[in-house]
Every structure is written in structure tokens, then in C-alpha cells.
N, C-alpha and C. Protein backbone atom coordinates (compact mmCIF):
# COMPACT_ATOMS: atom_id res chain seq x y z
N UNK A 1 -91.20 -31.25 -55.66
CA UNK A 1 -92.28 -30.73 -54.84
C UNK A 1 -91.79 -30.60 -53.40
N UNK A 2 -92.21 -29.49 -52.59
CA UNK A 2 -91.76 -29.30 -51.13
C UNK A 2 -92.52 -30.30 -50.47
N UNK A 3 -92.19 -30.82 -49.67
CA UNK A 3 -93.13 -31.46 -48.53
C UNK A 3 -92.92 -31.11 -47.49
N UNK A 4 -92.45 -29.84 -47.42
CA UNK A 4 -92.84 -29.06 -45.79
C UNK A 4 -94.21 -27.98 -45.89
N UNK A 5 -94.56 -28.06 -44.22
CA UNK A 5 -96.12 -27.76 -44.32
C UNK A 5 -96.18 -26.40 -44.07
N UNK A 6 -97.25 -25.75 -44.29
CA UNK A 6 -97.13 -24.57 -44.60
C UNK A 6 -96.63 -23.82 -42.92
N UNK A 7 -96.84 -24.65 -42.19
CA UNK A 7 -96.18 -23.79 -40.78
C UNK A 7 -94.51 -24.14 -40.18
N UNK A 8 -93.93 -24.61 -41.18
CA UNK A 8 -92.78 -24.73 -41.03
C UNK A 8 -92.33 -23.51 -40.89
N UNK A 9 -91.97 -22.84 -41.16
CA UNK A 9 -91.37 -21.84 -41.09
C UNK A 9 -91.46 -20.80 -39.46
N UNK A 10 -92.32 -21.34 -38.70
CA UNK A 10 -92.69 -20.57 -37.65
C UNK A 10 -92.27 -21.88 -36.44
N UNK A 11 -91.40 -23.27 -37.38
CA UNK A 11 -91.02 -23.68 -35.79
C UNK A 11 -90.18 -23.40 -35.21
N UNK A 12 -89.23 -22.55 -35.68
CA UNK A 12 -88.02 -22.23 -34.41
C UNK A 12 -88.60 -20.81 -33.68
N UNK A 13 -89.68 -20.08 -34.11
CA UNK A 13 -90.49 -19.01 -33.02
C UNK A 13 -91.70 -20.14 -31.98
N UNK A 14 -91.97 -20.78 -32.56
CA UNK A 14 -92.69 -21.96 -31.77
C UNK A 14 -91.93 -22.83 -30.67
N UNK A 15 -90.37 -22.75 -30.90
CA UNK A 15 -90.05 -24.16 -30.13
C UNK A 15 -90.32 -24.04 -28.42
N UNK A 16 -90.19 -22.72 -27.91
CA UNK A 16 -90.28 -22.41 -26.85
C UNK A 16 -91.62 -23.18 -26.25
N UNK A 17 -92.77 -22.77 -26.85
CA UNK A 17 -94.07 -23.59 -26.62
C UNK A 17 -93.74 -25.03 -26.79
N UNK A 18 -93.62 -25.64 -27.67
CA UNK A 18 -92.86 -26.66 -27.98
C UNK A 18 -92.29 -27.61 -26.69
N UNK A 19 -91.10 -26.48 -26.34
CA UNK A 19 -90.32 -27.34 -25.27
C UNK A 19 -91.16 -27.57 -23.69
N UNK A 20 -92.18 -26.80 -24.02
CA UNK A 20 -92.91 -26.06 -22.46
C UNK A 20 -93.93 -27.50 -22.36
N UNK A 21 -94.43 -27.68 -23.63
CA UNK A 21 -95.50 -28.80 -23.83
C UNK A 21 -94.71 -30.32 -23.39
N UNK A 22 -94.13 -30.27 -24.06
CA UNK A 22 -93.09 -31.50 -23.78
C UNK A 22 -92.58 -31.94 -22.13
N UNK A 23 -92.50 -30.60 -21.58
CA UNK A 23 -92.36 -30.75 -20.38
C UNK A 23 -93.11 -31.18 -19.14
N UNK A 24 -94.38 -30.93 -20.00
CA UNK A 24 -95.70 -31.02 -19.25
C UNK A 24 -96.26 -32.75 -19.60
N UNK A 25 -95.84 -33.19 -20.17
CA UNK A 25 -95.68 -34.40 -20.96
C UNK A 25 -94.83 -35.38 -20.13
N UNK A 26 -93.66 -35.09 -19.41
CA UNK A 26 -92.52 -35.55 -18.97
C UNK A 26 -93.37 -35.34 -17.36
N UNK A 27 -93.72 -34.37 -17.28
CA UNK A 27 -94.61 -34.27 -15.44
C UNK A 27 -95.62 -35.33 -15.61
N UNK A 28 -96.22 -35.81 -16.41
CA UNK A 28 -97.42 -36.68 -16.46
C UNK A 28 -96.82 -38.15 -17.09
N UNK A 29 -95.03 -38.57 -17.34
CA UNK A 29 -95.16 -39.34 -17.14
C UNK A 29 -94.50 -40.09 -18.35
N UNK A 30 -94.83 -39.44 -19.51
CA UNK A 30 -94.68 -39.73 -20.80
C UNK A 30 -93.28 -38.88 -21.19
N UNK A 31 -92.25 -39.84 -21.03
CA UNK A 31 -90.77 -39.12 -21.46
C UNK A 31 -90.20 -39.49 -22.75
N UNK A 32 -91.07 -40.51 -23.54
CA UNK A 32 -90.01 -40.95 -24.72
C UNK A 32 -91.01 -40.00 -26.08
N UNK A 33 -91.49 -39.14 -25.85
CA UNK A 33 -92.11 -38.08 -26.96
C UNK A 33 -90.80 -36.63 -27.06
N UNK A 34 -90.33 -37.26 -28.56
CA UNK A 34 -89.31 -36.14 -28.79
C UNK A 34 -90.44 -34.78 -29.36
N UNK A 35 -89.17 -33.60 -30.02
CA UNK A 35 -89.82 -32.44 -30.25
C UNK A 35 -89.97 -33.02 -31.45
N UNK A 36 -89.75 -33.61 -32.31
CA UNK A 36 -89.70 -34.14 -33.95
C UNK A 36 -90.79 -34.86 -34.57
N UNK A 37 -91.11 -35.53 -32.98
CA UNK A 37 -92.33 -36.65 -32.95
C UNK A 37 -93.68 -35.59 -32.66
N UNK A 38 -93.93 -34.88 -31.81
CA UNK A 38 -94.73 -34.02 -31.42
C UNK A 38 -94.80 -33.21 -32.71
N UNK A 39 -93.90 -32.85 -33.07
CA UNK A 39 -94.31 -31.65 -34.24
C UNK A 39 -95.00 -32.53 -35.77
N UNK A 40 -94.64 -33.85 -35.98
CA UNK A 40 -94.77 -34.73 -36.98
C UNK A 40 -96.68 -34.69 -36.50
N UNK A 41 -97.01 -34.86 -35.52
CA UNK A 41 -98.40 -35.46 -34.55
C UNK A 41 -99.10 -33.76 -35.55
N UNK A 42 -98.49 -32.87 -34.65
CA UNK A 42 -99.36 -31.50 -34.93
C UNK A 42 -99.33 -31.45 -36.60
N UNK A 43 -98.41 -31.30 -37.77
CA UNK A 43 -98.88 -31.35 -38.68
C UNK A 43 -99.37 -32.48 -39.14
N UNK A 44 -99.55 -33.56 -39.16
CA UNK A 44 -100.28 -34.83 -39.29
C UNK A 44 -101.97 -34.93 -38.97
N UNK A 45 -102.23 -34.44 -37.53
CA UNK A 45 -103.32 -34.44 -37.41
C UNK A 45 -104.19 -32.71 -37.01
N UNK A 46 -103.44 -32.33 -36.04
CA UNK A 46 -103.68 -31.19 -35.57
C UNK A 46 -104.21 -30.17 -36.82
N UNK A 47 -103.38 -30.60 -37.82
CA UNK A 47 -103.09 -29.32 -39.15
C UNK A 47 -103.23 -29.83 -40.41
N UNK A 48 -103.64 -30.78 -40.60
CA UNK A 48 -103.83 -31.96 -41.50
C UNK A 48 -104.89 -31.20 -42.85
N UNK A 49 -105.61 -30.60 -42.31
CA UNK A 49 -106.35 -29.90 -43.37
C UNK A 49 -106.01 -28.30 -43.10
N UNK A 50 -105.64 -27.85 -42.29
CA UNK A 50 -105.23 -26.66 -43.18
C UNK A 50 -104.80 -26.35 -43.94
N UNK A 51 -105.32 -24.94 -44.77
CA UNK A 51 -105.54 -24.30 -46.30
C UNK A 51 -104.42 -23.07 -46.19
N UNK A 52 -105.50 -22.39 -45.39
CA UNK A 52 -104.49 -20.73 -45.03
C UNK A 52 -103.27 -21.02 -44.33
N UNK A 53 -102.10 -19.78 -44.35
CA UNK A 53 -101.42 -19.65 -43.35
C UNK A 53 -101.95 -19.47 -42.14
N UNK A 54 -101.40 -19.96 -40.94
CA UNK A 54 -102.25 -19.83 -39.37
C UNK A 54 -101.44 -18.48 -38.86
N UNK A 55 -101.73 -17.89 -37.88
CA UNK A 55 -101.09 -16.91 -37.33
C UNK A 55 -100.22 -17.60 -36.09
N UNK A 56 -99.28 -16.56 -35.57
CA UNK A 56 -98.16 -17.13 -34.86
C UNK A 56 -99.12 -17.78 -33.15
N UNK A 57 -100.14 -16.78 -33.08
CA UNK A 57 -101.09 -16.94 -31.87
C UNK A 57 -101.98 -18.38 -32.14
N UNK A 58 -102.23 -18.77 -33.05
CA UNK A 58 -102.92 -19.81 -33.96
C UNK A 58 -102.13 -21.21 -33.36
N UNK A 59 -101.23 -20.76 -34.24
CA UNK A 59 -100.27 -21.93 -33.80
C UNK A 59 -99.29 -22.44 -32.31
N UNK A 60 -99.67 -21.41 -31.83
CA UNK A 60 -99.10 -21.52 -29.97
C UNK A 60 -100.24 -22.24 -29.34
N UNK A 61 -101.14 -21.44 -29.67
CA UNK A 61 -102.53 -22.01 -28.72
C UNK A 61 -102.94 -23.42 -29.30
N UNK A 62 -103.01 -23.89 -30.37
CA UNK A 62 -103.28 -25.27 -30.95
C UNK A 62 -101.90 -26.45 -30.35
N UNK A 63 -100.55 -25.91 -29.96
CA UNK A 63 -99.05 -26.54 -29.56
C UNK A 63 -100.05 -26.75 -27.81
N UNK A 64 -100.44 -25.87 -27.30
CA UNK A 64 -100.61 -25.66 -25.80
C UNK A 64 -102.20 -26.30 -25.68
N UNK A 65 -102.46 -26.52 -26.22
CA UNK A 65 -104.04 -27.10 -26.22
C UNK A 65 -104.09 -28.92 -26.23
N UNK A 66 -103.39 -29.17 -26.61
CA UNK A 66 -102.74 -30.62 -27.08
C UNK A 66 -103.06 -31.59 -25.66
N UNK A 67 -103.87 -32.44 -25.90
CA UNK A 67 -104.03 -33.42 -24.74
C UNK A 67 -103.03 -34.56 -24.78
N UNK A 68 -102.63 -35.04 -23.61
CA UNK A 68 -101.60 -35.91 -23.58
C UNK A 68 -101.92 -37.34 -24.30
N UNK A 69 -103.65 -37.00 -24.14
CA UNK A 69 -104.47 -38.84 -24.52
C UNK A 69 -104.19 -38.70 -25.71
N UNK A 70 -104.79 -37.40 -26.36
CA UNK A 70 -104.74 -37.14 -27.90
C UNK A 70 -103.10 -37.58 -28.71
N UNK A 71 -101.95 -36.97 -27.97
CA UNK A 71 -101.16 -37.66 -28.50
C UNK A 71 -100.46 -39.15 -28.51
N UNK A 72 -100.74 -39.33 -27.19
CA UNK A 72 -100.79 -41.21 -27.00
C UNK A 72 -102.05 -41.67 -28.01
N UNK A 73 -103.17 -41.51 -28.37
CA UNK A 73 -103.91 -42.60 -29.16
C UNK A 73 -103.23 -41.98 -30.96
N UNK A 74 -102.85 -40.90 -31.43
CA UNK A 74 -102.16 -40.82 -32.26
C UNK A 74 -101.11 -41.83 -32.25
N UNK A 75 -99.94 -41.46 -31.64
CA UNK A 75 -98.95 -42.23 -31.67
C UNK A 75 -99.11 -43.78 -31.85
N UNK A 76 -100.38 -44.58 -31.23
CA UNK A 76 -100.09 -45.35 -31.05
C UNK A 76 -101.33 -46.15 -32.92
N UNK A 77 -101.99 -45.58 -32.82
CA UNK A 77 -102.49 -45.39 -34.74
C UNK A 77 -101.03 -45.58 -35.38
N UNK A 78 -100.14 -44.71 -35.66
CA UNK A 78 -99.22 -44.82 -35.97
C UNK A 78 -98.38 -45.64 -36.00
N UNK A 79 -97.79 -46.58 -34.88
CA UNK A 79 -97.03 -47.51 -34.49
C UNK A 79 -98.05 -48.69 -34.89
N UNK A 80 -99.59 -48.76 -35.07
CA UNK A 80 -100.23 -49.49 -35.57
C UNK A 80 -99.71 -49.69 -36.96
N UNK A 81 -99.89 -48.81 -38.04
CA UNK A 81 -99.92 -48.65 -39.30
C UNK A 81 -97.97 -49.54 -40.06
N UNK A 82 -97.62 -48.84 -38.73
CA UNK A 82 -96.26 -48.87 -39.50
C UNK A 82 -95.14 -50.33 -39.22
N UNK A 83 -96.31 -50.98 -38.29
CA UNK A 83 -95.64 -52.14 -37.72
C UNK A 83 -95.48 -53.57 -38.88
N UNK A 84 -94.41 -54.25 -38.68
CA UNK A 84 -94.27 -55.31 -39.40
C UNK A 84 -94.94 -56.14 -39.20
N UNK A 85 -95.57 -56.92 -38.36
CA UNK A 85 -96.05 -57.82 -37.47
C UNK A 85 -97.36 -58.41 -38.53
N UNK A 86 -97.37 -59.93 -38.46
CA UNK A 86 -98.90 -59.67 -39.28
C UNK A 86 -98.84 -61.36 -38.86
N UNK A 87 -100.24 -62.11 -39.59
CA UNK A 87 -100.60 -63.35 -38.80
C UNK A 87 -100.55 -64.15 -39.87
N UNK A 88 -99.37 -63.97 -40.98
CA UNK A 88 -99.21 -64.78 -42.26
C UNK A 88 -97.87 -65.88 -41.81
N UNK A 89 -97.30 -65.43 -40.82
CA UNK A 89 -96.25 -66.99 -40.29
C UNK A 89 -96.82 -67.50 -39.09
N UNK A 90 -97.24 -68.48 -39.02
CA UNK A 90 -98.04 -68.97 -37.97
C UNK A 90 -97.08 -69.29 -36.34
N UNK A 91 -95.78 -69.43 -36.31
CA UNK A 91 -94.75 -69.45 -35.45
C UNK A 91 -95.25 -67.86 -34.38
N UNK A 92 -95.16 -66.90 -35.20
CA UNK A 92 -95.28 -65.91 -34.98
C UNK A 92 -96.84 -65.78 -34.05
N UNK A 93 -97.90 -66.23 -34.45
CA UNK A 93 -99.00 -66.42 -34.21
C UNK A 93 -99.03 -67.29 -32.81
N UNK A 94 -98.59 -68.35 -33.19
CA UNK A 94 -98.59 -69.38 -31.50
C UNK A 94 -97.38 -68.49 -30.61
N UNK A 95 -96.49 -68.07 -30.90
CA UNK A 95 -95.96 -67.55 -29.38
C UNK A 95 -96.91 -66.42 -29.26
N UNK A 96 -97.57 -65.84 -30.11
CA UNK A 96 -98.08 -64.35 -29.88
C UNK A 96 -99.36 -65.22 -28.84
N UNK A 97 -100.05 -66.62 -28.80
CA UNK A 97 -100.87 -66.65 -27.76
C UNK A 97 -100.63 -67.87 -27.00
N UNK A 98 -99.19 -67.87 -26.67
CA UNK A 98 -98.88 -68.19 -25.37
C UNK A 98 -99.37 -68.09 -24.34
């Protein structure tokens, strides 16, 4: 089975937007958001239920629309989900409330 999303194919006509967003990202502050991570965010959530193919205008304006909060509280859902960390060794627990 493929597990690429149906707008793959339109990211190397996209990257330009792409790199422009990122940049705007880096002016406000936030420099450790790669293009890999950003594009993972847009099909993950941004595109998460789309059905149809989007058009090339579709998909620029949804890349350029992108709030910086929106991808910081993503990201950080994420880094939630995927973290090891948990309150089953209690060592772990007393330095955590130091």
C-alpha cells in the first residue's frame, strides 16, 4: 500500500511557498521547524481529511495561511504522543518535582 498523500506529488512545485513560510517562521523566532516537519504538520492535520485532489492554488494558499501558534500547538501534541516519559519509575517522578 502507498502511504504517500494524495498531494505529494505537487511538493517540489510547492517548495517555493514552502521555503517562503519557513522563513516567516525563522522572522518570528521559531528556527528549529524543518521543511519535512512542516510538510508532515500540513498533511497530518491541515489535509488530514481530504478526499479529492486539491488544486495547485488550494494547496499554496492552505502552505501560506498556516499560523505559527497552529504549528507550535501541533508540534507540541506530537512531541506529547511520542514521548517516552511516563510516572511508572518513581526516581523519575521525584526528580521530575524537585
Amino acid at each position: 500500500m502507498d502511504n504517500s498523500h494524495v498531494n505529494e506529488h505537487f511538493r517540489t512545485q510547492v517548495q517555493p511557498a514552502l521555503a517562503s513560510k519557513l522563513r516567516e517562521f525563522r522572522l518570528l523566532g521559531i528556527d528549529s521547524v524543518a521543511e519535512n516537519e512542516f510538510w508532515d504538520f500540513l498533511v497530518k492535520k491541515k489535509w488530514k481529511k481530504v478526499k479529492d485532489e486539491m488544486r495547485l492554488y488550494e494547496i499554496i494558499q492552505d502552505i501560506l495561511s498556516v499560523k505559527v501558534s497552529d504549528y507550535i500547538n501541533f508540534a507540541t501534541i506530537e512531541s506529547y504522543k511520542t514521548s517516552e516519559f511516563s510516572f511508572d519509575d518513581g526516581d523519575e517522578l521525584k526528580e521530575l518535582l524537585k
